[in-house]
N, C-alpha and C. Protein backbone atom coordinates (compact mmCIF):
# COMPACT_ATOMS: atom_id res chain seq x y z
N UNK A 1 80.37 -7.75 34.10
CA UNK A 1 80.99 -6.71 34.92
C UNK A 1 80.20 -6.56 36.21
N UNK A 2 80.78 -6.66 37.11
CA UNK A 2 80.20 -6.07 38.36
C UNK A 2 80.44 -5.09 39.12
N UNK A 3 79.83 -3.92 39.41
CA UNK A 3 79.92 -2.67 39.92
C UNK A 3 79.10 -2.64 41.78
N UNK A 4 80.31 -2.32 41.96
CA UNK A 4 79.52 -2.36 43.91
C UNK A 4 79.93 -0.57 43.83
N UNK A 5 79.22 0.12 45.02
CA UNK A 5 79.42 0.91 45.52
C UNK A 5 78.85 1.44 46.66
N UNK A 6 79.35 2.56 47.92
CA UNK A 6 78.89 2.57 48.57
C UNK A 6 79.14 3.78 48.64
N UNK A 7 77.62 4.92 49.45
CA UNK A 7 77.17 5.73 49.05
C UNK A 7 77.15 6.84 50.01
N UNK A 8 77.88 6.31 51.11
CA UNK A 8 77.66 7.77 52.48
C UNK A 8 78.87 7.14 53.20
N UNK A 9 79.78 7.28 53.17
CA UNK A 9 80.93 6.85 53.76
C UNK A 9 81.09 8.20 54.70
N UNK A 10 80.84 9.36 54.77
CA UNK A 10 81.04 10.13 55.83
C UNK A 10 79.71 9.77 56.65
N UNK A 11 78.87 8.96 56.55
CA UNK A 11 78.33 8.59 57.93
C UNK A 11 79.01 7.64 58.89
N UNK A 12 79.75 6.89 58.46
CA UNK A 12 80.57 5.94 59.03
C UNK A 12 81.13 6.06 60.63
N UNK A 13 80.96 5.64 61.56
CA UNK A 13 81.54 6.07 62.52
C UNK A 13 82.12 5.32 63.09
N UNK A 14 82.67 5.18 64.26
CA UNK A 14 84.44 4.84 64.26
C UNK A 14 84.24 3.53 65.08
N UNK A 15 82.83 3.12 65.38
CA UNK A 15 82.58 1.60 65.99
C UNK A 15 82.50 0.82 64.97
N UNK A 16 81.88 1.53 63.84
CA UNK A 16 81.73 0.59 62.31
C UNK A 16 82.51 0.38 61.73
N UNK A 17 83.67 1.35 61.85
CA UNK A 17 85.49 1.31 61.19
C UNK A 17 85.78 0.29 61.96
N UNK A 18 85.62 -0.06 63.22
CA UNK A 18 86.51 -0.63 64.29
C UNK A 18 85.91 -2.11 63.52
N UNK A 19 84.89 -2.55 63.62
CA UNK A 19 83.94 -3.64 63.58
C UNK A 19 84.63 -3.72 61.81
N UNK A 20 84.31 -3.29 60.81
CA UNK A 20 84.45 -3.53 59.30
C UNK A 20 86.13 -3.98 59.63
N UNK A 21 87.19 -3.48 59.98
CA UNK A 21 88.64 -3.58 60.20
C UNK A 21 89.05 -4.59 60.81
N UNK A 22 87.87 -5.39 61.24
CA UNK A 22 88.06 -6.68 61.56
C UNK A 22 88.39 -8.02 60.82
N UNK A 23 87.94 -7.71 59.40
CA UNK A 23 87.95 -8.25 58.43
C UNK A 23 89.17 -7.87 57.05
N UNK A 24 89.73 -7.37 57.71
CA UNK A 24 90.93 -7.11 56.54
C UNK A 24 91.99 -7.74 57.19
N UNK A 25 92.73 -7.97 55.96
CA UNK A 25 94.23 -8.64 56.14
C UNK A 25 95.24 -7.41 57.13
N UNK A 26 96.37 -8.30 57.73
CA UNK A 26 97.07 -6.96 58.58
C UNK A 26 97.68 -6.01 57.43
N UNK A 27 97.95 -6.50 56.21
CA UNK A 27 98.45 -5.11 55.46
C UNK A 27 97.76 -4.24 55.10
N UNK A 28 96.51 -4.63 54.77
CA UNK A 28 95.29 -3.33 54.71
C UNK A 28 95.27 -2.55 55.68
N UNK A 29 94.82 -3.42 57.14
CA UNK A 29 94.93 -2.37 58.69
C UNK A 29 96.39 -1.52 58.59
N UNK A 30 97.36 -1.96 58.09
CA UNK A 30 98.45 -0.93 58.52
C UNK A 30 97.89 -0.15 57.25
N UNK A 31 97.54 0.16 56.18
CA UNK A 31 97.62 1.03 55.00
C UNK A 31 96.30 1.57 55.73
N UNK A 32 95.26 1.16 56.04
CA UNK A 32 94.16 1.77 56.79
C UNK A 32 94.66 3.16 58.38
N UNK A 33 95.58 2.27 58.99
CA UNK A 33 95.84 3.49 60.04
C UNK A 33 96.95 3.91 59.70
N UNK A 34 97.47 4.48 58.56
CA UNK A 34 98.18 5.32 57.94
C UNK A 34 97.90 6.45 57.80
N UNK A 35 96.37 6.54 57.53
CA UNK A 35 95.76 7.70 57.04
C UNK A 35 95.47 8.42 58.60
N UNK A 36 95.26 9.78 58.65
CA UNK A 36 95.08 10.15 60.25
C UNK A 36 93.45 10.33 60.23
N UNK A 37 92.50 10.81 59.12
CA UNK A 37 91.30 11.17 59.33
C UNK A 37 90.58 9.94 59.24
N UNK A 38 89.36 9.86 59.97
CA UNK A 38 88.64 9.01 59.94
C UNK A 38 88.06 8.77 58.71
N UNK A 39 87.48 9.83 57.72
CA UNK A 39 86.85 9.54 56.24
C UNK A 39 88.17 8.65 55.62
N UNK A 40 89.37 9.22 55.93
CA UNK A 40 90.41 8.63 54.57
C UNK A 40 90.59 7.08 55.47
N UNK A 41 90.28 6.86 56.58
CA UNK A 41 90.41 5.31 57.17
C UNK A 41 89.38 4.64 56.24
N UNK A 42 88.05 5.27 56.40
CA UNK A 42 86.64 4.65 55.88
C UNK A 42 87.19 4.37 54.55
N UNK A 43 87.53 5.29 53.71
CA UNK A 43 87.67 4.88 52.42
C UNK A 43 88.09 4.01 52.12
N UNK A 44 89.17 3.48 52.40
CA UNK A 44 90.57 2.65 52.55
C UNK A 44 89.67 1.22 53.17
N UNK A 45 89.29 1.59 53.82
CA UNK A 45 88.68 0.45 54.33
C UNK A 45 87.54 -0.15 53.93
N UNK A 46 86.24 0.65 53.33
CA UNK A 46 85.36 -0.22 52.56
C UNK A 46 85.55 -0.25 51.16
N UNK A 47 86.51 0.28 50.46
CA UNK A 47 87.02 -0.03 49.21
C UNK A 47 87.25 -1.98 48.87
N UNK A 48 88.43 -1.69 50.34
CA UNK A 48 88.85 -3.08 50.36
C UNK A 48 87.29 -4.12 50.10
N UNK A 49 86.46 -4.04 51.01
CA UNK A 49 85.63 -4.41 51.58
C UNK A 49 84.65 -5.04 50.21
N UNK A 50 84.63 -3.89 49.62
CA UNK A 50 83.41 -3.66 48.55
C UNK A 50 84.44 -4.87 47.43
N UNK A 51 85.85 -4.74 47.33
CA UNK A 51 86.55 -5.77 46.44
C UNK A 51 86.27 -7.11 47.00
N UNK A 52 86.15 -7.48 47.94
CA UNK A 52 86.33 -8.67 48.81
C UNK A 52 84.58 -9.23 48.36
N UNK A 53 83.83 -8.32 48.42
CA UNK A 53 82.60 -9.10 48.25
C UNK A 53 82.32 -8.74 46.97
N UNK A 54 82.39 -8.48 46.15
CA UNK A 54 82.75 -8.24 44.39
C UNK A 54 82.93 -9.74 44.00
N UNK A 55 84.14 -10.01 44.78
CA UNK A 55 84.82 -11.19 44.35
C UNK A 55 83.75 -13.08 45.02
N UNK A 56 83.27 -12.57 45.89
CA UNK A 56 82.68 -13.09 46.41
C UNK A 56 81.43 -13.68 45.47
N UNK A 57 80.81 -13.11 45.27
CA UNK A 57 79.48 -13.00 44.18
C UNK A 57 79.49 -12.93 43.54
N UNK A 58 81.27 -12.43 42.56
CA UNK A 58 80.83 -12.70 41.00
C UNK A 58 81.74 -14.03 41.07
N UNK A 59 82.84 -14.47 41.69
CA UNK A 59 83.84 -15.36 41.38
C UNK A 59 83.48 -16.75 42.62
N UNK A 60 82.64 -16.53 43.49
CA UNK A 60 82.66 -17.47 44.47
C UNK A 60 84.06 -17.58 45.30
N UNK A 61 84.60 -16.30 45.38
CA UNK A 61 86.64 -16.60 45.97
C UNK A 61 85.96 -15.97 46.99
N UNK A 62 86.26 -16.16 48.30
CA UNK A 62 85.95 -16.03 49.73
C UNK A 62 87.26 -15.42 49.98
N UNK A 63 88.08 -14.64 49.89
CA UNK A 63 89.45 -14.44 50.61
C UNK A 63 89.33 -13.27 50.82
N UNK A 64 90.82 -12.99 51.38
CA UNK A 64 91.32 -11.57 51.74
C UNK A 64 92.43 -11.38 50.07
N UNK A 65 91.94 -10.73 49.20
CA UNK A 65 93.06 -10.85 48.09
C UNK A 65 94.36 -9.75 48.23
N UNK A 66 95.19 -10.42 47.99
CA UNK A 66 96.31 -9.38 47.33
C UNK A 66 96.66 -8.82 46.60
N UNK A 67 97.20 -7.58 46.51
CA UNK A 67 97.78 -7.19 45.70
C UNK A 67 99.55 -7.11 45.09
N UNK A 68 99.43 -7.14 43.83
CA UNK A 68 100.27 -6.55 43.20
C UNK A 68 100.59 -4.93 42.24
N UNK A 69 101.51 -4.52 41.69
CA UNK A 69 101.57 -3.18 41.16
C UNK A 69 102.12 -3.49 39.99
N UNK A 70 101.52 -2.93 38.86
CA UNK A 70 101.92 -3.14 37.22
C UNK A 70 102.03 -1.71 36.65
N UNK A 71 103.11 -0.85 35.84
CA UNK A 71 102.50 0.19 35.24
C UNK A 71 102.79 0.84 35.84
N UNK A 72 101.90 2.21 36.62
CA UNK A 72 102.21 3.32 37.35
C UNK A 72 101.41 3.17 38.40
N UNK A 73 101.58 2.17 39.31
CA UNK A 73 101.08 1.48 40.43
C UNK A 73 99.50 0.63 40.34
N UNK A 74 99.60 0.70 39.12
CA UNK A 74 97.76 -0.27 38.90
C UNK A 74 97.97 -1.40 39.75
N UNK A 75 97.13 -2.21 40.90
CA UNK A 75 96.79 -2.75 41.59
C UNK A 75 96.00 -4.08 40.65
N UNK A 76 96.91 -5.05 40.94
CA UNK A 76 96.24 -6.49 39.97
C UNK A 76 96.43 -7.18 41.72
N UNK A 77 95.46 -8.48 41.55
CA UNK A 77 95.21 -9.47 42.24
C UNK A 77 96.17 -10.52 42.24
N UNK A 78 97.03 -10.57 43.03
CA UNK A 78 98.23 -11.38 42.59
C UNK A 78 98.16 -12.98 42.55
N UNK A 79 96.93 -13.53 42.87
CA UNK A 79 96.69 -14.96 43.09
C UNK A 79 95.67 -15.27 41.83
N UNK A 80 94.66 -13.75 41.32
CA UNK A 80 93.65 -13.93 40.49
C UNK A 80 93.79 -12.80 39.12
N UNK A 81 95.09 -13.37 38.59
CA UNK A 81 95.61 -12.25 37.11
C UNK A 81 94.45 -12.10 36.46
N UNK A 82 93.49 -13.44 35.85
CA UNK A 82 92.79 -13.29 34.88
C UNK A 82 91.70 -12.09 35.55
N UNK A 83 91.16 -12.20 36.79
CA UNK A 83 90.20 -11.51 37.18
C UNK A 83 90.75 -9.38 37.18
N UNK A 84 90.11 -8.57 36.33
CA UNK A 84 90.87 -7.67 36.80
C UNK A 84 89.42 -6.49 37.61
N UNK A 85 89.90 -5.51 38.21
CA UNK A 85 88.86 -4.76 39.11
C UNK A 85 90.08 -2.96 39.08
N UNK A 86 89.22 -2.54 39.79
CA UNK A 86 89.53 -1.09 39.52
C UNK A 86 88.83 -0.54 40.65
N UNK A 87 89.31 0.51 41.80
CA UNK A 87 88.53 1.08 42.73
C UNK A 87 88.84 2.45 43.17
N UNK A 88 87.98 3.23 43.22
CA UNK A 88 88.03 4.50 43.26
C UNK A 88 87.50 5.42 44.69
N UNK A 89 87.66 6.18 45.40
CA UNK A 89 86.47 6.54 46.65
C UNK A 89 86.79 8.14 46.44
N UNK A 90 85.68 8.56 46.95
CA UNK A 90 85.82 10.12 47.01
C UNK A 90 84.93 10.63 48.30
N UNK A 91 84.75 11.60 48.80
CA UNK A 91 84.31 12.03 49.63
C UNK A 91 82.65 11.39 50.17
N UNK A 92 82.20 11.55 48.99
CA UNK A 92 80.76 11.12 48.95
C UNK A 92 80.74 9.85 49.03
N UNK A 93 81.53 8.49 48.56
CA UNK A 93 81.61 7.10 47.45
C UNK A 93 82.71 6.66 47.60
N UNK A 94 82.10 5.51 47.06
CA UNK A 94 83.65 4.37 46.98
C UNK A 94 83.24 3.12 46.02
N UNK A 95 83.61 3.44 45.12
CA UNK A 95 83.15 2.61 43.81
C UNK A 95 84.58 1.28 43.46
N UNK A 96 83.98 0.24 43.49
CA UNK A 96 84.77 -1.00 43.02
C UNK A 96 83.88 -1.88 41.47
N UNK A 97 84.93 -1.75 40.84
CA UNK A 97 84.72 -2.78 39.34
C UNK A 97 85.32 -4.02 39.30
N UNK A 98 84.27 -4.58 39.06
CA UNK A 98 85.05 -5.95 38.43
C UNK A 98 84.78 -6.62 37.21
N UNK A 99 85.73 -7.23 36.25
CA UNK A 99 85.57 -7.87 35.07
C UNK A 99 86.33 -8.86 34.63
N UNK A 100 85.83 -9.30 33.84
CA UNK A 100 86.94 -10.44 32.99
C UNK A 100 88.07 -10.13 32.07
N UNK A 101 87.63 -8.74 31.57
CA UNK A 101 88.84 -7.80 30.86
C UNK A 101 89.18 -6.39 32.19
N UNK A 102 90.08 -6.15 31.03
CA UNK A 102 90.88 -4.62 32.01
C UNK A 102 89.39 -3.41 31.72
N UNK A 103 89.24 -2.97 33.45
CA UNK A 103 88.95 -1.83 33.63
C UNK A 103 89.83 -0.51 34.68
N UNK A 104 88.84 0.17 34.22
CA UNK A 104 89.14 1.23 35.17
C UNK A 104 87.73 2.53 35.73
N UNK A 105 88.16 2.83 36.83
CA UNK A 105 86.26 3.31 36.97
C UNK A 105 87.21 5.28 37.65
N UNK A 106 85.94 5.85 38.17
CA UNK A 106 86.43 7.00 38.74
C UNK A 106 85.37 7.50 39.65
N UNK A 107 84.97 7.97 41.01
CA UNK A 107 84.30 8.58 41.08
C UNK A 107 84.54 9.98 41.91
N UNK A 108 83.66 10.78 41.54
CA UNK A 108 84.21 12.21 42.42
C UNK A 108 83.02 12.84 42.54
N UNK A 109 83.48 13.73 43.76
CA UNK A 109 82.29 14.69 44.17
C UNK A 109 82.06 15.63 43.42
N UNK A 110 81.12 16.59 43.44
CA UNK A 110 80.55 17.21 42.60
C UNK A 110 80.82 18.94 43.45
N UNK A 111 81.30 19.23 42.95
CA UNK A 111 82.02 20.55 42.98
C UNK A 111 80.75 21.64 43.26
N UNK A 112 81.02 22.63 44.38
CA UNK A 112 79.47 23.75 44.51
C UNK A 112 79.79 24.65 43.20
N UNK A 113 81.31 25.12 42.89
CA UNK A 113 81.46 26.14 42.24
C UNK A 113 82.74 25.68 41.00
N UNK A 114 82.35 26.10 39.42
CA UNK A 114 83.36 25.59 39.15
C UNK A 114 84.67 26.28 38.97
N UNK A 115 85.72 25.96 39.16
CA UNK A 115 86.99 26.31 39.02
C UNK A 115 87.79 25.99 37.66
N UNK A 116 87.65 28.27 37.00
CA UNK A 116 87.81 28.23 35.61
C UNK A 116 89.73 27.81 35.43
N UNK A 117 90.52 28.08 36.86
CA UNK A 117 92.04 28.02 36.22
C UNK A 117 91.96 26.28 36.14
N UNK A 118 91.85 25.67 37.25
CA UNK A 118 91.72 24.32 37.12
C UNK A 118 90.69 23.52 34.94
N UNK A 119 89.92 24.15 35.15
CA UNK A 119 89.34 23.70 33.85
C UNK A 119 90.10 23.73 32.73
N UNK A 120 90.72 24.88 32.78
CA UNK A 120 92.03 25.61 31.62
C UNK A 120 93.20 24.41 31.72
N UNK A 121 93.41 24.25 32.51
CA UNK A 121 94.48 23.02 33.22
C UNK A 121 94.48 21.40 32.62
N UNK A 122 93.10 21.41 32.62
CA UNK A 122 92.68 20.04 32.81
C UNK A 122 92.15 19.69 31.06
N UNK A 123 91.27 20.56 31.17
CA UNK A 123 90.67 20.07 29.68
C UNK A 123 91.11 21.49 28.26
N UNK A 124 90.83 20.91 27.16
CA UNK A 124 91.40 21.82 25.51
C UNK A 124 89.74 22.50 25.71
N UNK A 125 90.16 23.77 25.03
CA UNK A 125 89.25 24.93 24.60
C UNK A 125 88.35 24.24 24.17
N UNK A 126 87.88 23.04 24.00
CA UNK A 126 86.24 22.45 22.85
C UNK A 126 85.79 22.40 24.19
N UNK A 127 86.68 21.17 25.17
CA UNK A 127 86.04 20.62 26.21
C UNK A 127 85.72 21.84 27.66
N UNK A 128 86.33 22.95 27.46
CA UNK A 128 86.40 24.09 28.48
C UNK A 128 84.90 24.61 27.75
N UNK A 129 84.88 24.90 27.00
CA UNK A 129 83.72 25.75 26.31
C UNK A 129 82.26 24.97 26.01
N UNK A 130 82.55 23.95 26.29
CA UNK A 130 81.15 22.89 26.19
C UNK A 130 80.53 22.40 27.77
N UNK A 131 81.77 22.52 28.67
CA UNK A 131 81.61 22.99 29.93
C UNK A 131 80.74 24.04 30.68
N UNK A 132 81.31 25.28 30.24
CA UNK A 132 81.02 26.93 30.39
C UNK A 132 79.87 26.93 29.96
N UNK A 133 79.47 25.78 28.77
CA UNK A 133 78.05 26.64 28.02
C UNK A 133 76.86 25.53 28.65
N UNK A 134 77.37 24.68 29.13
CA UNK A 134 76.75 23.51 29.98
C UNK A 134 75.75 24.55 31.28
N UNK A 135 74.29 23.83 30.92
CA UNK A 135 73.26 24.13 31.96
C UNK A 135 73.49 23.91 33.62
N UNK A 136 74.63 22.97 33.62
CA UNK A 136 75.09 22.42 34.83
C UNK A 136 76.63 22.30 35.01
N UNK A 137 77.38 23.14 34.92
CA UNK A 137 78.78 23.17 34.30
C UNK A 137 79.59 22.50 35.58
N UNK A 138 78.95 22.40 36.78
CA UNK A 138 79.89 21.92 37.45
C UNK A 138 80.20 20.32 37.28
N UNK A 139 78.91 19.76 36.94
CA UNK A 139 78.21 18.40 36.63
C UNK A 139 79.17 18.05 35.37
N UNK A 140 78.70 19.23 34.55
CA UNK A 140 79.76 19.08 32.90
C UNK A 140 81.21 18.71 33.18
N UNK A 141 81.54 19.14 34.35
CA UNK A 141 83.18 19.27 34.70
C UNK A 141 83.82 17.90 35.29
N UNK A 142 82.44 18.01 36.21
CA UNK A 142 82.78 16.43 37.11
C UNK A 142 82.68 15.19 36.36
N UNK A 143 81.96 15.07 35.10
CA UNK A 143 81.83 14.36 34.72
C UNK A 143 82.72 13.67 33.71
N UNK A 144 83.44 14.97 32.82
CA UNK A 144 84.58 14.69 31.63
C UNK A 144 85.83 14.20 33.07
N UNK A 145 86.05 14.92 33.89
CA UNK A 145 86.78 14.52 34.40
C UNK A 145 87.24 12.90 35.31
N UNK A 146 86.10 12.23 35.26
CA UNK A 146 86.20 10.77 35.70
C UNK A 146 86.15 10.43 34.37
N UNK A 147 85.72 10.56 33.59
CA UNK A 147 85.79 9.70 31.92
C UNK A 147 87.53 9.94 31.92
N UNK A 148 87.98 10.60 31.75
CA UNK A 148 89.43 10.66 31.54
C UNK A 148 90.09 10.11 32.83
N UNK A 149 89.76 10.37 34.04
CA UNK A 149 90.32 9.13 35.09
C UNK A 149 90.51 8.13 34.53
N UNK A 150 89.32 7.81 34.49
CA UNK A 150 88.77 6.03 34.16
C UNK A 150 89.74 5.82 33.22
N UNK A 151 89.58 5.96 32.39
CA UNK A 151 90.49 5.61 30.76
C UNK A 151 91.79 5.45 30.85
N UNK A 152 92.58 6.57 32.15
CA UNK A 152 94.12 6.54 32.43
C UNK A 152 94.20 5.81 33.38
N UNK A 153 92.84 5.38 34.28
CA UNK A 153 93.42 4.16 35.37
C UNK A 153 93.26 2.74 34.61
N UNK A 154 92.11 2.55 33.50
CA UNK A 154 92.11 1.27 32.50
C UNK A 154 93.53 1.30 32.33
N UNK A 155 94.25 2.08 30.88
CA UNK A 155 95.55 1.91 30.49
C UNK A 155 96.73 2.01 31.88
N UNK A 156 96.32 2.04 33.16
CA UNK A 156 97.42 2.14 33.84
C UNK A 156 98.46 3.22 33.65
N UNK A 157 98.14 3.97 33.35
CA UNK A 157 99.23 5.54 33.17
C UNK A 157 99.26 6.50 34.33
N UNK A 158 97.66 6.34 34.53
CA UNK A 158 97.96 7.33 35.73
C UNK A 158 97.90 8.81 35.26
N UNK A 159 97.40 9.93 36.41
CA UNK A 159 97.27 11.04 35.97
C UNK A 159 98.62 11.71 35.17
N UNK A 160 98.43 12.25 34.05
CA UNK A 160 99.32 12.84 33.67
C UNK A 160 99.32 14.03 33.25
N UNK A 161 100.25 14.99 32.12
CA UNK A 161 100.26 16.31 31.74
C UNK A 161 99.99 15.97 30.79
N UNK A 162 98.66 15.18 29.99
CA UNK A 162 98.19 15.57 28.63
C UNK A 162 96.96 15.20 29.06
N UNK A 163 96.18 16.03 30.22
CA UNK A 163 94.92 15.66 30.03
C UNK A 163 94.23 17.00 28.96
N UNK A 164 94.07 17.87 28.66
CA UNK A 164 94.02 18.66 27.55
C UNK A 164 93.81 18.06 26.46
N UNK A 165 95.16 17.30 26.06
CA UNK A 165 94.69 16.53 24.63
C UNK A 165 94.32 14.44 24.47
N UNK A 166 93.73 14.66 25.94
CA UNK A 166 94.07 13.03 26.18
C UNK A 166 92.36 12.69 25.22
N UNK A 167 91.96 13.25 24.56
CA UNK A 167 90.93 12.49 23.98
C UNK A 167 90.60 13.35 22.58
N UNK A 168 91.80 13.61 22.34
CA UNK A 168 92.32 14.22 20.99
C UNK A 168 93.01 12.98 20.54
N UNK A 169 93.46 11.78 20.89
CA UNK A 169 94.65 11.08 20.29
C UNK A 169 94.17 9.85 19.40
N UNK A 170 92.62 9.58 19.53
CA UNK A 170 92.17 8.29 18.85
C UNK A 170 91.22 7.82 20.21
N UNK A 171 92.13 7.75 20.94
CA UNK A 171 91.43 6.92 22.22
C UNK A 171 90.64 6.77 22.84
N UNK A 172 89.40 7.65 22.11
CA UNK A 172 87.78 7.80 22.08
C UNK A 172 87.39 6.28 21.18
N UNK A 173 88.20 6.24 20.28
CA UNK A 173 87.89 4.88 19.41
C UNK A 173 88.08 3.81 19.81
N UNK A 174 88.93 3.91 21.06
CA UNK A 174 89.13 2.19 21.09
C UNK A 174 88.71 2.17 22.92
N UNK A 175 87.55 2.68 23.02
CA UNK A 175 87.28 2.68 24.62
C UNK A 175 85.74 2.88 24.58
N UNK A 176 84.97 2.05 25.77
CA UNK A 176 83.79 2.81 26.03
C UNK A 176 83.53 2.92 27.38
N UNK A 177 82.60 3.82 27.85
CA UNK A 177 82.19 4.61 28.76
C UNK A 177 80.71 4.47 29.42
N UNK A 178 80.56 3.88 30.53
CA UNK A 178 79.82 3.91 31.46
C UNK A 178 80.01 4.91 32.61
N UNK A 179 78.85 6.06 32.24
CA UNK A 179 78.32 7.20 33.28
C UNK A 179 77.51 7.70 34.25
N UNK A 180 77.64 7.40 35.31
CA UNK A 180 76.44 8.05 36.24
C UNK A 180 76.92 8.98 36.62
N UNK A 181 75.17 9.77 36.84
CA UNK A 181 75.43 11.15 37.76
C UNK A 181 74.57 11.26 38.75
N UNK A 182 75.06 10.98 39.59
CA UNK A 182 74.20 10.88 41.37
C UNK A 182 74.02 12.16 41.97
N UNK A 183 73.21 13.48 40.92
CA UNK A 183 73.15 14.50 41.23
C UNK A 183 72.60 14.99 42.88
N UNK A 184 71.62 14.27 43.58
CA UNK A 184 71.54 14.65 44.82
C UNK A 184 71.85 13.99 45.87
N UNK A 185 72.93 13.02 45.14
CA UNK A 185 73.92 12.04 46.53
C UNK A 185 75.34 12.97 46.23
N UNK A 186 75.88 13.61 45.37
CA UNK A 186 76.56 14.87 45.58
C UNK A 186 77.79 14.02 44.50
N UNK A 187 77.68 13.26 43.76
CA UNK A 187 78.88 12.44 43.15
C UNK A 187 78.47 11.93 41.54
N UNK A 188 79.41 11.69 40.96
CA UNK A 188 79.34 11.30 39.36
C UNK A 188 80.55 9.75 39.22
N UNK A 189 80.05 8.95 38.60
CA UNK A 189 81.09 8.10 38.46
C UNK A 189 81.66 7.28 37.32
N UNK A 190 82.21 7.25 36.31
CA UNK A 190 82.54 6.29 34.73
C UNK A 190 83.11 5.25 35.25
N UNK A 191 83.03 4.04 34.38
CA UNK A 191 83.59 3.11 34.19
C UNK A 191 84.16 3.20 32.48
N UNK A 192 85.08 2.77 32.55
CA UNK A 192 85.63 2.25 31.05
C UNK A 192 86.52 1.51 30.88
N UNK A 193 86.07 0.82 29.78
CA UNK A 193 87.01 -0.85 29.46
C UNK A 193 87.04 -0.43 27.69
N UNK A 194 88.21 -1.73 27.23
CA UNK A 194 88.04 -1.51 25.97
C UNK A 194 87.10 -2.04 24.91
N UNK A 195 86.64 -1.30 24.12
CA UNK A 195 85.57 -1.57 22.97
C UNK A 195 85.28 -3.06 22.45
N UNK A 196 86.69 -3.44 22.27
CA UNK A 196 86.86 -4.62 21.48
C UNK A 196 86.52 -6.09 22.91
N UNK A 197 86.85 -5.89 23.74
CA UNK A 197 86.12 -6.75 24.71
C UNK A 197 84.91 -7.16 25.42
């Protein structure tokens, strides 16, 4: 597995967008100046970036790859099926996976304050209350919450209305979980693939 990421994307400034955007295919640049803010260009743009040299160093493929959409828009490599990858960016980050089996990764910023209606929303009374009683509850929050990303961008489902009971169903059993917590770079990030691979 290979894990790239990159770690201050709001330092980025708009000669380094200009210069990095040099190197993407024209359908990236149009999905790149789609976005109007400069962070959501950056993202978009060293995501790509971070896939391109992923592929580079673990596969020796030098290209600009493509995509395809499977599922509820999961993003496969349309020239390189067997190879699969997963990429995520958030304010802080921009995390890209790559493997020989199906993943899926997540990363997100780390919240100043936590938000109890959102928690009620998101996670069942064990996982709300192990949260709440958490020394670091925002950390506790940010963190269940990319594990359950990850797991719905692996299976390709995509966010849905059973995150509450989405690790009530078995599907703790047939998955594992790679966690960081980049407590003073301001971000947390999982990876997860399946057990049996």
């Amino acid at each position: 597995m290979k894990i790239l990421l990159f770690d201050h994307p709001q330092d980025v400034s708009q000669e380094e967008l200009a210069n990095d955007m040099l190197f993407l295919p024209p359908w990236r640049k149009e999905k790149v100046l789609s976005f109007h803010f400069l962070l959501d260009r950056v993202l978009c743009t060293k995501a790509y970036l971070l896939l391109k040299q992923g592929l580079k160093e673990a596969y020796g493929i030098d290209c600009n790859p493509e995509f395809e959409y499977v599922g509820h828009d999961k993003p496969v490599l349309k020239d390189y099926p067997h190879i699969h990858f997963n990429l995520s960016h958030c304010k802080r980050g921009v995390l890209c996976v790559i493997d020989d089996h199906p993943v899926g990764c997540d990363i997100e910023e780390i919240e100043e304050k936590l938000d109890i209606p959102l928690c009620h929303f998101c996670y069942n009374d064990e996982e709300v209350n192990g949260i709440t009683s958490n020394l670091d509850p925002c950390v506790a929050f940010t963190r269940l919450w990319t594990m359950k990303e990850a797991v719905l961008k692996l299976t390709g489902e995509g966010i849905n209305d059973n995150l509450p009971s989405l690790f009530s169903t078995g599907l703790l059993d047939q998955v594992v979980f790679e966690t960081h917590i980049e407590k003073e770079k301001g971000f947390v990030y999982s990876i997860c693939s399946y057990a049996d691979e």
